[in-house]
PDB file of N, CA and C in Angstrom:
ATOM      1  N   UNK A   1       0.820  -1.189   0.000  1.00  0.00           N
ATOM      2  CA  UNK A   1       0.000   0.000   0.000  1.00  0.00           C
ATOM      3  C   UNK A   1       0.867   1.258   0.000  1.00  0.00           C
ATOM      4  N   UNK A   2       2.179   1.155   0.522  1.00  0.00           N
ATOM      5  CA  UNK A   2       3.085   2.440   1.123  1.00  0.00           C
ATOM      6  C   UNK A   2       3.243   2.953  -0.651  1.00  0.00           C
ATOM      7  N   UNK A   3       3.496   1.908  -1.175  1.00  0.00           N
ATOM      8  CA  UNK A   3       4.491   1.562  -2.775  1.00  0.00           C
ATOM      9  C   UNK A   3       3.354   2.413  -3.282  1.00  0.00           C
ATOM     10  N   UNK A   4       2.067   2.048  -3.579  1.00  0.00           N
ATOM     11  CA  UNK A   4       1.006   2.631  -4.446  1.00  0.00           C
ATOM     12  C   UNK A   4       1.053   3.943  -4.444  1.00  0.00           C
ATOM     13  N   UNK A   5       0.934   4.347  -3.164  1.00  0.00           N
ATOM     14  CA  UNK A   5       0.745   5.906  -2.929  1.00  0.00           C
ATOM     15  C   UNK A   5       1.852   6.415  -2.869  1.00  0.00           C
ATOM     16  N   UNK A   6       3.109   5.723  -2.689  1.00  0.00           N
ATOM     17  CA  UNK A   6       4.244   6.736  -3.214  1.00  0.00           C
ATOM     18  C   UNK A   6       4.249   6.563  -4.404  1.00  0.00           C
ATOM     19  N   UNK A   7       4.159   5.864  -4.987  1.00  0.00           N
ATOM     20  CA  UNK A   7       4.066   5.606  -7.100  1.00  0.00           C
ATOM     21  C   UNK A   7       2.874   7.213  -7.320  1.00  0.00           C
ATOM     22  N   UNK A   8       1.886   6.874  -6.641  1.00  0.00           N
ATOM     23  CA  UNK A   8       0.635   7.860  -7.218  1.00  0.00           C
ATOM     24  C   UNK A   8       1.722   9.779  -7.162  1.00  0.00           C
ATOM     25  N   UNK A   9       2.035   9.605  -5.718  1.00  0.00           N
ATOM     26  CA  UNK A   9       2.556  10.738  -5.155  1.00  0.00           C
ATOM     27  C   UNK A   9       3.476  11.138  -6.160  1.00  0.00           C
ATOM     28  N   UNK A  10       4.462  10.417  -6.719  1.00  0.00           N
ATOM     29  CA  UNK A  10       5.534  10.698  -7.535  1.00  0.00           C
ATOM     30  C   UNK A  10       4.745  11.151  -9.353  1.00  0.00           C
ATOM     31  N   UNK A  11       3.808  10.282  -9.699  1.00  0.00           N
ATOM     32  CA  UNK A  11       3.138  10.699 -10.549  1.00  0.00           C
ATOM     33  C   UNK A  11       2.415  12.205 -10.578  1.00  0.00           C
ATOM     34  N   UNK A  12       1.797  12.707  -9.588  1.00  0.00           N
ATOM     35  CA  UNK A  12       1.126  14.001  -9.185  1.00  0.00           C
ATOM     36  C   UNK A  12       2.169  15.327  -9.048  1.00  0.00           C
ATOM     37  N   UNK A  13       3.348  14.465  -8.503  1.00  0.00           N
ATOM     38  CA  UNK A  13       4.841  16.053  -8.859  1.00  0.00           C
ATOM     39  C   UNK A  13       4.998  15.833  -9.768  1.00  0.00           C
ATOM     40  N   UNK A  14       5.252  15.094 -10.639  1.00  0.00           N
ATOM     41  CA  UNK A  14       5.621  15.501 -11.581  1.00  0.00           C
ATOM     42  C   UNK A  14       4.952  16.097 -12.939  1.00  0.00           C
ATOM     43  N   UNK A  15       3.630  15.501 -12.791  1.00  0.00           N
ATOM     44  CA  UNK A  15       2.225  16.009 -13.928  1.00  0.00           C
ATOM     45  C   UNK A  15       2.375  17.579 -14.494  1.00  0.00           C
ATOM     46  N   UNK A  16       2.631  18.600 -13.449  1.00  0.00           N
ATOM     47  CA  UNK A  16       2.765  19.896 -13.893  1.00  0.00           C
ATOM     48  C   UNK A  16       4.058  20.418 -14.776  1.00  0.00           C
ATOM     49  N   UNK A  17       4.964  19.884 -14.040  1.00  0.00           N
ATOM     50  CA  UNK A  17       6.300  19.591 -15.512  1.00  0.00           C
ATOM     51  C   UNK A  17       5.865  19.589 -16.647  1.00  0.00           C
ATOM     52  N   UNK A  18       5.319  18.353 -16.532  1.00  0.00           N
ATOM     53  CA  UNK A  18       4.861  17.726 -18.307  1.00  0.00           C
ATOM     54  C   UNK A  18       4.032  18.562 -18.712  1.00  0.00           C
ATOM     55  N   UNK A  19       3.301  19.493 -18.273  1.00  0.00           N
ATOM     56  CA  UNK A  19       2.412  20.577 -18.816  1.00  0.00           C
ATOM     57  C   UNK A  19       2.420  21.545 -19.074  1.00  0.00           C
ATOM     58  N   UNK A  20       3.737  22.122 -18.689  1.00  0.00           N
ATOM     59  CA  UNK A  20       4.306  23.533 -19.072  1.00  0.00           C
ATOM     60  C   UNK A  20       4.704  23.284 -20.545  1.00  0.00           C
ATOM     61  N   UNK A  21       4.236  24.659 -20.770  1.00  0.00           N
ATOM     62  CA  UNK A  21       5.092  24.803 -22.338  1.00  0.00           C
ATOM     63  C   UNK A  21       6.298  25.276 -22.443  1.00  0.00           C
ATOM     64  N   UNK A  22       7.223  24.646 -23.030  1.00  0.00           N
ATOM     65  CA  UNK A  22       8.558  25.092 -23.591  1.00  0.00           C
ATOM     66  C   UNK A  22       8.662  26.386 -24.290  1.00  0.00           C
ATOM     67  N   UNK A  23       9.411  26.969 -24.252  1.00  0.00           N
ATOM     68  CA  UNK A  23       9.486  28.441 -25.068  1.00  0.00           C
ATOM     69  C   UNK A  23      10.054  27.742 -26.852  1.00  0.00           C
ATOM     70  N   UNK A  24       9.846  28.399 -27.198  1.00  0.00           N
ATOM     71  CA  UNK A  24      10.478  28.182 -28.769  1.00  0.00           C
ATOM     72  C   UNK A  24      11.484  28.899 -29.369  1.00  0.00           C
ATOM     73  N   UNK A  25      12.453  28.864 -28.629  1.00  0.00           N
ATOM     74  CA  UNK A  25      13.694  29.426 -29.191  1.00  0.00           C
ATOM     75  C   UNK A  25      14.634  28.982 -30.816  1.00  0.00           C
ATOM     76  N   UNK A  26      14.684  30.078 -31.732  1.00  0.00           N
ATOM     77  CA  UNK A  26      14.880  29.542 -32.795  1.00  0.00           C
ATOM     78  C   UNK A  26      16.358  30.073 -33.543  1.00  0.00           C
ATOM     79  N   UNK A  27      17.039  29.247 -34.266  1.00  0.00           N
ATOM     80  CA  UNK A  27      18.120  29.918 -34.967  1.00  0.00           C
ATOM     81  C   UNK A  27      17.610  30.813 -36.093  1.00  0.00           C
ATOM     82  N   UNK A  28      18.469  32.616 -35.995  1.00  0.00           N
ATOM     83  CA  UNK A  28      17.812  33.196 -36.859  1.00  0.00           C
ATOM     84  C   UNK A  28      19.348  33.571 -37.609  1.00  0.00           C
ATOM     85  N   UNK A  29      18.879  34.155 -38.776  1.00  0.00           N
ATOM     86  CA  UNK A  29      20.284  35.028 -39.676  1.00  0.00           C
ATOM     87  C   UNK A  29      20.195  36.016 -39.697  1.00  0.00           C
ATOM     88  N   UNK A  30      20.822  36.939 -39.360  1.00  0.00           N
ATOM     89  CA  UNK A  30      20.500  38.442 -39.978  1.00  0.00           C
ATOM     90  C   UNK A  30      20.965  38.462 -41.463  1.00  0.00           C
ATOM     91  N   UNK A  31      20.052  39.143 -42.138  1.00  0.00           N
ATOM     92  CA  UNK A  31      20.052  39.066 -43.172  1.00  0.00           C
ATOM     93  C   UNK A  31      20.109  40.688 -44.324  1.00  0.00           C
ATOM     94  N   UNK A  32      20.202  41.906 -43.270  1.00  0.00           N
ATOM     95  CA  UNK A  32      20.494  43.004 -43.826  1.00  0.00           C
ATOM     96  C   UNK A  32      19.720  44.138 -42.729  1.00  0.00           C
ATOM     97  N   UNK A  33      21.423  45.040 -42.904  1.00  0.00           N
ATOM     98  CA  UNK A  33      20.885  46.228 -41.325  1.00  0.00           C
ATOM     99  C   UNK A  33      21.409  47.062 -42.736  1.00  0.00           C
ATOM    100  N   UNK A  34      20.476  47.907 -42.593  1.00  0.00           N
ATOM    101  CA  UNK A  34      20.056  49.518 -42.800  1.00  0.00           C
ATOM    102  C   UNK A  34      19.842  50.325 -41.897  1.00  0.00           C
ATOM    103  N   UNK A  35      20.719  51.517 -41.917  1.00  0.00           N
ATOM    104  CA  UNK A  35      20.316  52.944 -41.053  1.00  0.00           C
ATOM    105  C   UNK A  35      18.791  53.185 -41.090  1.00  0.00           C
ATOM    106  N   UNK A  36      18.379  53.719 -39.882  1.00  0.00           N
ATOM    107  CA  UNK A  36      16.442  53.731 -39.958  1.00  0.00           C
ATOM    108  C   UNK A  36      16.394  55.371 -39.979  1.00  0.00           C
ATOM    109  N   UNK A  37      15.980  55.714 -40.945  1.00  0.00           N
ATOM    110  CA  UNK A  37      15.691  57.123 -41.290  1.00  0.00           C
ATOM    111  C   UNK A  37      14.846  57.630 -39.743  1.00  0.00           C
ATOM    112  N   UNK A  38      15.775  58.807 -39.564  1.00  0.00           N
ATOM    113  CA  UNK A  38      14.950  59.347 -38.377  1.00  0.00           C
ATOM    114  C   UNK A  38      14.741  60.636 -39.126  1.00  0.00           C
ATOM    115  N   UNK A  39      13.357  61.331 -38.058  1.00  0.00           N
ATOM    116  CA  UNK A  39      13.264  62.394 -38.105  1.00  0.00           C
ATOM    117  C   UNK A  39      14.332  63.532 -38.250  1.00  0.00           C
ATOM    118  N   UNK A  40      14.572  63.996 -37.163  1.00  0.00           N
ATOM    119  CA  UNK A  40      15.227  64.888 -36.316  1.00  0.00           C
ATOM    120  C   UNK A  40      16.462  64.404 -35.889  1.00  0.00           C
ATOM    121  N   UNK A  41      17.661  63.952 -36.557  1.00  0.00           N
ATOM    122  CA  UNK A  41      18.852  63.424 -36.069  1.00  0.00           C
ATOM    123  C   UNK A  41      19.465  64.235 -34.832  1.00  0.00           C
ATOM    124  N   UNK A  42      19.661  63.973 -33.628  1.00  0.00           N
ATOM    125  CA  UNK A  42      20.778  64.816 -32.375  1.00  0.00           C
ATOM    126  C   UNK A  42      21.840  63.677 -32.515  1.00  0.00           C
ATOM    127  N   UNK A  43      23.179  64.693 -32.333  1.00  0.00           N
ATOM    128  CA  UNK A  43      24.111  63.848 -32.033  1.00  0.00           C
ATOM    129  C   UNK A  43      23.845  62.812 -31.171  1.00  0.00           C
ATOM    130  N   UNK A  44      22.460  63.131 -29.980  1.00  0.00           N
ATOM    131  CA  UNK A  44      22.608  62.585 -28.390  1.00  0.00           C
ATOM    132  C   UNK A  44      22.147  61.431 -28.799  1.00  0.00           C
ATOM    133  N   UNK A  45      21.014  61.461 -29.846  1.00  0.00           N
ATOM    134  CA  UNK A  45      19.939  60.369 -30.221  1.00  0.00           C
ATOM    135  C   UNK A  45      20.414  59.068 -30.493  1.00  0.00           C
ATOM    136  N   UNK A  46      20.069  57.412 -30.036  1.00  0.00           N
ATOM    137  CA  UNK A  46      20.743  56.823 -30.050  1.00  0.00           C
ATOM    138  C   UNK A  46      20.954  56.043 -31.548  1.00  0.00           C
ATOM    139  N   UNK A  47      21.462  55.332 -32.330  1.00  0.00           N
ATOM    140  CA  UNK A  47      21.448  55.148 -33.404  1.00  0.00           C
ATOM    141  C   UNK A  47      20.521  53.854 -33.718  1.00  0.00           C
ATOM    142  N   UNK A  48      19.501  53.843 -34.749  1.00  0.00           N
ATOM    143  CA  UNK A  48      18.786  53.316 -34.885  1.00  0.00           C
ATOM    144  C   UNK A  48      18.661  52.265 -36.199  1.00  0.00           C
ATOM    145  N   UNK A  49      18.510  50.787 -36.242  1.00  0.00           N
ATOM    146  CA  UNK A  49      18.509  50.522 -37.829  1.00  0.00           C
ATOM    147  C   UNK A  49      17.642  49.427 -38.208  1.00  0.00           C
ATOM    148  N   UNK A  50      17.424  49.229 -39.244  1.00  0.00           N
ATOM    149  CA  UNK A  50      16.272  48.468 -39.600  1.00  0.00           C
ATOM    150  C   UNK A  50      17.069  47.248 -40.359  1.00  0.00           C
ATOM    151  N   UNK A  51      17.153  46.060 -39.000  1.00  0.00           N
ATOM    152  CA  UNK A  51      17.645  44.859 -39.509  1.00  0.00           C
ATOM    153  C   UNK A  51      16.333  44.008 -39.720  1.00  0.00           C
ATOM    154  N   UNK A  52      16.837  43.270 -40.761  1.00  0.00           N
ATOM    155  CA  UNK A  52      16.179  41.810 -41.445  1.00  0.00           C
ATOM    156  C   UNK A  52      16.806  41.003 -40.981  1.00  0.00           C
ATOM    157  N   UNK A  53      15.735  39.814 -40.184  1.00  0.00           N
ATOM    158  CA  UNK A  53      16.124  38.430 -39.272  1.00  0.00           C
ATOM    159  C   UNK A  53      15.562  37.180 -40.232  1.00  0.00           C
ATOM    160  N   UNK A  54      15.911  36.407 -40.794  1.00  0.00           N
ATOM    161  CA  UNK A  54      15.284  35.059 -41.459  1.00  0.00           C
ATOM    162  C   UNK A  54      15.134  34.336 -40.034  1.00  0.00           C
ATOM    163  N   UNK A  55      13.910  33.565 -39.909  1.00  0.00           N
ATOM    164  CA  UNK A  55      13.593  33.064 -39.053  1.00  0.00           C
ATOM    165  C   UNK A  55      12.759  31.758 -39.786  1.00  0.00           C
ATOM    166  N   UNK A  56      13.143  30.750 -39.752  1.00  0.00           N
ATOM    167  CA  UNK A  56      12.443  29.425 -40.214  1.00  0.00           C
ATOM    168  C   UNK A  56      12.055  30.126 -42.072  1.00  0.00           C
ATOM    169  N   UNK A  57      11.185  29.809 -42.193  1.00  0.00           N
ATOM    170  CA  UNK A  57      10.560  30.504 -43.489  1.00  0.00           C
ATOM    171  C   UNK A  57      10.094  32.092 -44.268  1.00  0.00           C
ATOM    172  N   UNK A  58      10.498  32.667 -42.606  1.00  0.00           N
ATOM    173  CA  UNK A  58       9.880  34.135 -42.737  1.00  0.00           C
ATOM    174  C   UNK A  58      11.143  35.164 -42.226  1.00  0.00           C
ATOM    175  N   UNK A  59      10.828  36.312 -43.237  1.00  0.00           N
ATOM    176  CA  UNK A  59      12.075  37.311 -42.702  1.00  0.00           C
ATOM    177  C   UNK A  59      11.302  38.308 -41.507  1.00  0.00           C
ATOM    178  N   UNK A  60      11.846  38.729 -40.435  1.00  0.00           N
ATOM    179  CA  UNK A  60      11.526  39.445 -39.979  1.00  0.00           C
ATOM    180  C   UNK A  60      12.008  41.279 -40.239  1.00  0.00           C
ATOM    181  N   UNK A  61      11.106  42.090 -40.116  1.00  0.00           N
ATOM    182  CA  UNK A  61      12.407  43.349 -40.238  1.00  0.00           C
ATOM    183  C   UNK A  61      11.781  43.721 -38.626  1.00  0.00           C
ATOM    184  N   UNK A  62      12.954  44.156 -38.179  1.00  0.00           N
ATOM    185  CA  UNK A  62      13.020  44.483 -36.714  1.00  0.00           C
ATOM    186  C   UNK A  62      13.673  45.837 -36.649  1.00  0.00           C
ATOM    187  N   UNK A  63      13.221  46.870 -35.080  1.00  0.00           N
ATOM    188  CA  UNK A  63      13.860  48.264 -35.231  1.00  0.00           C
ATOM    189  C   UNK A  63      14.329  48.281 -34.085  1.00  0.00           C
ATOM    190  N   UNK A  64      16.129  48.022 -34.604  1.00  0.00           N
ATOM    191  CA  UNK A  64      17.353  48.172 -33.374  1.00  0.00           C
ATOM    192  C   UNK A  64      17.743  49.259 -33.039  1.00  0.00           C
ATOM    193  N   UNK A  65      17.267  49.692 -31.382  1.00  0.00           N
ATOM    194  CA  UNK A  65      18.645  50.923 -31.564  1.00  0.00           C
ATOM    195  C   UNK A  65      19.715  50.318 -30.628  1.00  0.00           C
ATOM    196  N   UNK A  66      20.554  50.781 -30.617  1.00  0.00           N
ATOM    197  CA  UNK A  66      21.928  50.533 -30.203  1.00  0.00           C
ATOM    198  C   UNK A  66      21.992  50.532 -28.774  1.00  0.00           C
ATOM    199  N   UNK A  67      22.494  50.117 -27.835  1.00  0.00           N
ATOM    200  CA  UNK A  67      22.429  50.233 -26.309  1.00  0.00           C
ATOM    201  C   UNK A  67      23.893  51.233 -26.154  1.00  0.00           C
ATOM    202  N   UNK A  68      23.585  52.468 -25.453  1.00  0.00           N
ATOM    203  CA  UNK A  68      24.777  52.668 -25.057  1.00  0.00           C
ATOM    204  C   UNK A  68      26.024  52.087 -24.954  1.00  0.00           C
ATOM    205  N   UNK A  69      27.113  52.507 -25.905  1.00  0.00           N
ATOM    206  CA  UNK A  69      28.680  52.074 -25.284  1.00  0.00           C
ATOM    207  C   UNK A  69      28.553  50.948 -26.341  1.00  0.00           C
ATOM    208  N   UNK A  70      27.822  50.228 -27.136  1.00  0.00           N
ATOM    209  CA  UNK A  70      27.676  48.980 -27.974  1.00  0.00           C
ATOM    210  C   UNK A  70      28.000  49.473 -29.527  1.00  0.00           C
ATOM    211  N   UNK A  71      28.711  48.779 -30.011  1.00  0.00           N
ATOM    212  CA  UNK A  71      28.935  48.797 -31.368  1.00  0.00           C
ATOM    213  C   UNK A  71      27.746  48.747 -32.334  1.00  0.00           C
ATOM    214  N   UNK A  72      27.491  48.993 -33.564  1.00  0.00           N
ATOM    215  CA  UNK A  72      26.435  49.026 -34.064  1.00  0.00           C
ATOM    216  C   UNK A  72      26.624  48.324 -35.153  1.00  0.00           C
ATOM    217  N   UNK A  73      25.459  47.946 -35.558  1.00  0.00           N
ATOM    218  CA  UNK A  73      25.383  46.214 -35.979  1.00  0.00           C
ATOM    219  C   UNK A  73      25.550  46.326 -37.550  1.00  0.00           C
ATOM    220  N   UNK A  74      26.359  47.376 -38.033  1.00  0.00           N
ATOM    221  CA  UNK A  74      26.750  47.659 -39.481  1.00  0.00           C
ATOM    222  C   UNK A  74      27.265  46.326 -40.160  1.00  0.00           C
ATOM    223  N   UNK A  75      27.906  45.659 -39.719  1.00  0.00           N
ATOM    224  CA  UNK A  75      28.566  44.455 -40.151  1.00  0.00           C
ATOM    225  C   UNK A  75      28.674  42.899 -39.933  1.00  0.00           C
ATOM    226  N   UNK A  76      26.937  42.812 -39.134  1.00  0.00           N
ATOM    227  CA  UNK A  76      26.143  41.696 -38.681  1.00  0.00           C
ATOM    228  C   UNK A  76      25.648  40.935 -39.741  1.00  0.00           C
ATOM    229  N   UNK A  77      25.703  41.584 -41.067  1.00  0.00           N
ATOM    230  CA  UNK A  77      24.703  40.415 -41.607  1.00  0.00           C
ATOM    231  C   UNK A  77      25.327  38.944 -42.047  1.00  0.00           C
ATOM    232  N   UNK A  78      24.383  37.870 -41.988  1.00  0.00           N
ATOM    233  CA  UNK A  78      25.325  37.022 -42.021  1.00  0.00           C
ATOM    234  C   UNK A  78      25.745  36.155 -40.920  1.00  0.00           C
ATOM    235  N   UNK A  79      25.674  36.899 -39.580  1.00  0.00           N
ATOM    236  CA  UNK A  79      25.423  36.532 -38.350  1.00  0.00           C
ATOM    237  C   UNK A  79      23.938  35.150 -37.592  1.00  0.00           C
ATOM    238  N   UNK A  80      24.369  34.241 -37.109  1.00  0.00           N
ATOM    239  CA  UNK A  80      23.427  33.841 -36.598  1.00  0.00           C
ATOM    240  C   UNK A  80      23.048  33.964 -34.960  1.00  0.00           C
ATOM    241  N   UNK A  81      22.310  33.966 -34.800  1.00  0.00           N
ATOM    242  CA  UNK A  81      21.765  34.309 -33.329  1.00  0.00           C
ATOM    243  C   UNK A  81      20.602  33.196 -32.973  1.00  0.00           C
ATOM    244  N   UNK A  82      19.695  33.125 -31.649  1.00  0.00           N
ATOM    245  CA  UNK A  82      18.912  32.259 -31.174  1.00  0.00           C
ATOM    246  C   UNK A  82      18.128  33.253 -30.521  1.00  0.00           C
ATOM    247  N   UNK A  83      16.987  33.594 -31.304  1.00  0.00           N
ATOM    248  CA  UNK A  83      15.776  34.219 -30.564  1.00  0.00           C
ATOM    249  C   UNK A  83      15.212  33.980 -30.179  1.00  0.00           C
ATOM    250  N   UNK A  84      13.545  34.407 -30.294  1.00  0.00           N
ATOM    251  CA  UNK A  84      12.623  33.879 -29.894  1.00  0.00           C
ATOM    252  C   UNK A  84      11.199  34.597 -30.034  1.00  0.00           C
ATOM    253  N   UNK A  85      10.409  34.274 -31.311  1.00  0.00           N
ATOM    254  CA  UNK A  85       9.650  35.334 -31.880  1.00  0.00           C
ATOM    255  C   UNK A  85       8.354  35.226 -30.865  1.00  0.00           C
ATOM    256  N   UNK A  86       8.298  36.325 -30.244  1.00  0.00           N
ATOM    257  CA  UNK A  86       7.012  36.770 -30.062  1.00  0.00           C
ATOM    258  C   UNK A  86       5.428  37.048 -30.590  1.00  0.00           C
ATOM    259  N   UNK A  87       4.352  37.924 -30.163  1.00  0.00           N
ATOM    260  CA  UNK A  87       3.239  38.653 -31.388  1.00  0.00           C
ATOM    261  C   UNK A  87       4.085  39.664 -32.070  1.00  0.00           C
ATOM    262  N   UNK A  88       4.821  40.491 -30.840  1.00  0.00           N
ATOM    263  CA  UNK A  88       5.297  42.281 -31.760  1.00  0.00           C
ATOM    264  C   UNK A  88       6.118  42.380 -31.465  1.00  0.00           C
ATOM    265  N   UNK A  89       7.213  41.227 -31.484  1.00  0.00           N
ATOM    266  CA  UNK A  89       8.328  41.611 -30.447  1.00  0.00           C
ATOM    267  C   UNK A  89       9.220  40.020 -30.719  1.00  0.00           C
ATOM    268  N   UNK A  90      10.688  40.456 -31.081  1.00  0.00           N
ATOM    269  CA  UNK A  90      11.657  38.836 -30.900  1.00  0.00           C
ATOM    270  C   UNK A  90      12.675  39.600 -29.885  1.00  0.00           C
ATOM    271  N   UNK A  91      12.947  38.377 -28.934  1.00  0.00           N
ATOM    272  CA  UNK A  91      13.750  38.652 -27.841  1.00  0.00           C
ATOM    273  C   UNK A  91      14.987  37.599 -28.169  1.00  0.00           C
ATOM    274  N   UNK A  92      16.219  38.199 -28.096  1.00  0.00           N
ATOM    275  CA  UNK A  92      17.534  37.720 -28.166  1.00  0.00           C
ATOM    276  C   UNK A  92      17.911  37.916 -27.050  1.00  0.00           C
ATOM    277  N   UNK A  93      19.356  37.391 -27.168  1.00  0.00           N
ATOM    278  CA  UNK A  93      20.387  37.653 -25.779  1.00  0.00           C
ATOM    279  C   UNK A  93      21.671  37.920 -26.099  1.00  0.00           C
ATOM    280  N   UNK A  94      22.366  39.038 -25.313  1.00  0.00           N
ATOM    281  CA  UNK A  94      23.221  39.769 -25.662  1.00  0.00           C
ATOM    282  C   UNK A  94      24.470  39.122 -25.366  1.00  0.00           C
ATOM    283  N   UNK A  95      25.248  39.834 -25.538  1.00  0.00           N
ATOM    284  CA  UNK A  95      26.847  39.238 -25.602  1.00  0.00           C
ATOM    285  C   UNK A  95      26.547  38.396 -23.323  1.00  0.00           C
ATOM    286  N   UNK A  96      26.524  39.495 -23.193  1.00  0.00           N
ATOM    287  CA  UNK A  96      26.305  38.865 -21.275  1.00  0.00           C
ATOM    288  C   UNK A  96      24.880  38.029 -21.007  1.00  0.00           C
ATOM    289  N   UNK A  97      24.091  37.493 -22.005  1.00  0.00           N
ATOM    290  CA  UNK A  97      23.334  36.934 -21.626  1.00  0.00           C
ATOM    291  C   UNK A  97      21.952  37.434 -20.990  1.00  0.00           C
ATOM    292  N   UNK A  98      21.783  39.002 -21.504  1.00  0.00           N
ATOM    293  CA  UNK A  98      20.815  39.741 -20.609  1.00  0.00           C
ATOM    294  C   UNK A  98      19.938  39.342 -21.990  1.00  0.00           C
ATOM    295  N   UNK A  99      18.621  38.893 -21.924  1.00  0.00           N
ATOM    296  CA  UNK A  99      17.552  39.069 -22.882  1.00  0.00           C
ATOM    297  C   UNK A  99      17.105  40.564 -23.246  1.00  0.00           C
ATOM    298  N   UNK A 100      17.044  40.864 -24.323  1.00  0.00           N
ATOM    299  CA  UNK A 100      16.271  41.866 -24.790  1.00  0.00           C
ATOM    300  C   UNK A 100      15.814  41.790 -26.133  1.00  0.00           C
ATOM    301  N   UNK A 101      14.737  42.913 -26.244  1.00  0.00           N
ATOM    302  CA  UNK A 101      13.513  42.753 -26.955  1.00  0.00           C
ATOM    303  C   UNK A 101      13.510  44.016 -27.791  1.00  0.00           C
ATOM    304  N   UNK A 102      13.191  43.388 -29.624  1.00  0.00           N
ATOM    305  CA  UNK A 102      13.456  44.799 -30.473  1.00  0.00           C
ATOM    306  C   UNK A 102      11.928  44.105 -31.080  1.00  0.00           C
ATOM    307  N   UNK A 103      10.979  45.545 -31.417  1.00  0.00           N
ATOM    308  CA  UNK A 103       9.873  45.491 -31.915  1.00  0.00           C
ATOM    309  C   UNK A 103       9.981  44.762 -33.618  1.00  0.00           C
ATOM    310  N   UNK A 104       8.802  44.423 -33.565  1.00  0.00           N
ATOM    311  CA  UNK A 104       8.823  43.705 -35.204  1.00  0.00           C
ATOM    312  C   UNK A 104       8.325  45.023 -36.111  1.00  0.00           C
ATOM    313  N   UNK A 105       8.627  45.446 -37.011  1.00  0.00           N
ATOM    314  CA  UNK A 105       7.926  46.340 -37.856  1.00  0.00           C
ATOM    315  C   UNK A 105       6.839  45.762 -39.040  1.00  0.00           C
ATOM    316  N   UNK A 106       7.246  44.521 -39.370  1.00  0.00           N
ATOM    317  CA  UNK A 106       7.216  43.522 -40.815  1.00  0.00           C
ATOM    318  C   UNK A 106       7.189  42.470 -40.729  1.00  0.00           C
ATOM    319  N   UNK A 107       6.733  41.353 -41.426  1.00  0.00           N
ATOM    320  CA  UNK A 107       6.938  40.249 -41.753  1.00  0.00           C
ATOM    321  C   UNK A 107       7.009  39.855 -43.120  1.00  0.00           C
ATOM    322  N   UNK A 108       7.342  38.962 -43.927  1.00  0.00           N
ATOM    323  CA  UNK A 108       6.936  38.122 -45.171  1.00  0.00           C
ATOM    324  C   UNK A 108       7.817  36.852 -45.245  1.00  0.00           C
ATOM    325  N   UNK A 109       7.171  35.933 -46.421  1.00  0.00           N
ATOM    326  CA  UNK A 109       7.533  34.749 -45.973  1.00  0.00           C
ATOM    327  C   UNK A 109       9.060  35.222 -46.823  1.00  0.00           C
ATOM    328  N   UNK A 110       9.593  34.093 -46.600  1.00  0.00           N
ATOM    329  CA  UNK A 110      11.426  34.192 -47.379  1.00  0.00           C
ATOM    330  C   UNK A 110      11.022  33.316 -48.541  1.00  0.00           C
ATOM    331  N   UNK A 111      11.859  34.049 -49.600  1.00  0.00           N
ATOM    332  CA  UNK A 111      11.512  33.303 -51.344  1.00  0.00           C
ATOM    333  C   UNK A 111      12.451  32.031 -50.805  1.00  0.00           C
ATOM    334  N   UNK A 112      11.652  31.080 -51.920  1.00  0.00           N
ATOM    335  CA  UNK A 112      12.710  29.882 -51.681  1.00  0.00           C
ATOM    336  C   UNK A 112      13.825  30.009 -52.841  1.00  0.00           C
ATOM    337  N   UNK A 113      15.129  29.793 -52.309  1.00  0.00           N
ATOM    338  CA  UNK A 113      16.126  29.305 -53.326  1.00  0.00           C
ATOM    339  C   UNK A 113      15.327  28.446 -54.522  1.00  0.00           C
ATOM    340  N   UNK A 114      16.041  28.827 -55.870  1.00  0.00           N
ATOM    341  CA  UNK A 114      15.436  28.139 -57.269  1.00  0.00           C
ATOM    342  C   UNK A 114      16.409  26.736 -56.952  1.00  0.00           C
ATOM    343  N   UNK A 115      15.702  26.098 -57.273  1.00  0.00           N
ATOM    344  CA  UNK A 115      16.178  24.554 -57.591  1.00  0.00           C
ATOM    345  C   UNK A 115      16.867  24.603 -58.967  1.00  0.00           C
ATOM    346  N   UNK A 116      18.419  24.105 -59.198  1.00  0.00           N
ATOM    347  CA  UNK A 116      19.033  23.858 -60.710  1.00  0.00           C
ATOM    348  C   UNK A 116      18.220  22.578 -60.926  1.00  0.00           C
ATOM    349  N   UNK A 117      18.400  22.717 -62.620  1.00  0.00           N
ATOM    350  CA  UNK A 117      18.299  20.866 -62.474  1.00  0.00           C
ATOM    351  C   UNK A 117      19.396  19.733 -62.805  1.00  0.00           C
TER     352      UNK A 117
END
């Protein structure tokens, strides 16, 4: 009887495990950063650009600005990273591992490569 109800007991911790959802973290490419036309340029203003992320079948265009003191992502494309697409929003992780989050502007699907024959 002890056996049953510790079998049951061990079944009941662990049930909620198995029911959480996993996040969906995905390999993306950047695939082209452009300067993002601002208004009103200030020297102070931080620099802003409109990268393209391939993500599974679909490109994303996303609007980066730069974090203080950080290099700017002129020479990323080509780069792969591990996001994680949101509704309005893909969250990456930075060189230290801090998550952060750049708005989606766009979507469309990615052309497929032509097949030779």
């Amino acid at each position: 009887m002890r056996k049953l109800i510790g079998a049951i007991a061990v079944c009941l911790l662990t049930f909620p495990a198995l029911c959480q959802t996993a996040s969906k973290w995905q390999i993306a490419t950047i695939t082209e950063v452009r300067p993002h036309p601002a208004a009103g340029e200030d020297a102070s203003d931080p620099l802003t650009y409109d990268v393209s992320v391939k993500v599974g079948g679909t490109i994303y265009l996303v609007l980066y600005t730069t974090p203080l003191g950080e290099l700017p992502p002129k020479y990323a494309a080509g780069r792969d990273l591990l996001v994680f697409v949101g509704k309005n929003t893909i969250t990456y992780n930075d060189i230290l591992g801090q998550s952060l989050q750049v708005p989606i502007e766009s979507q469309k699907p990615a052309a497929e490569p032509k097949q030779s024959k």
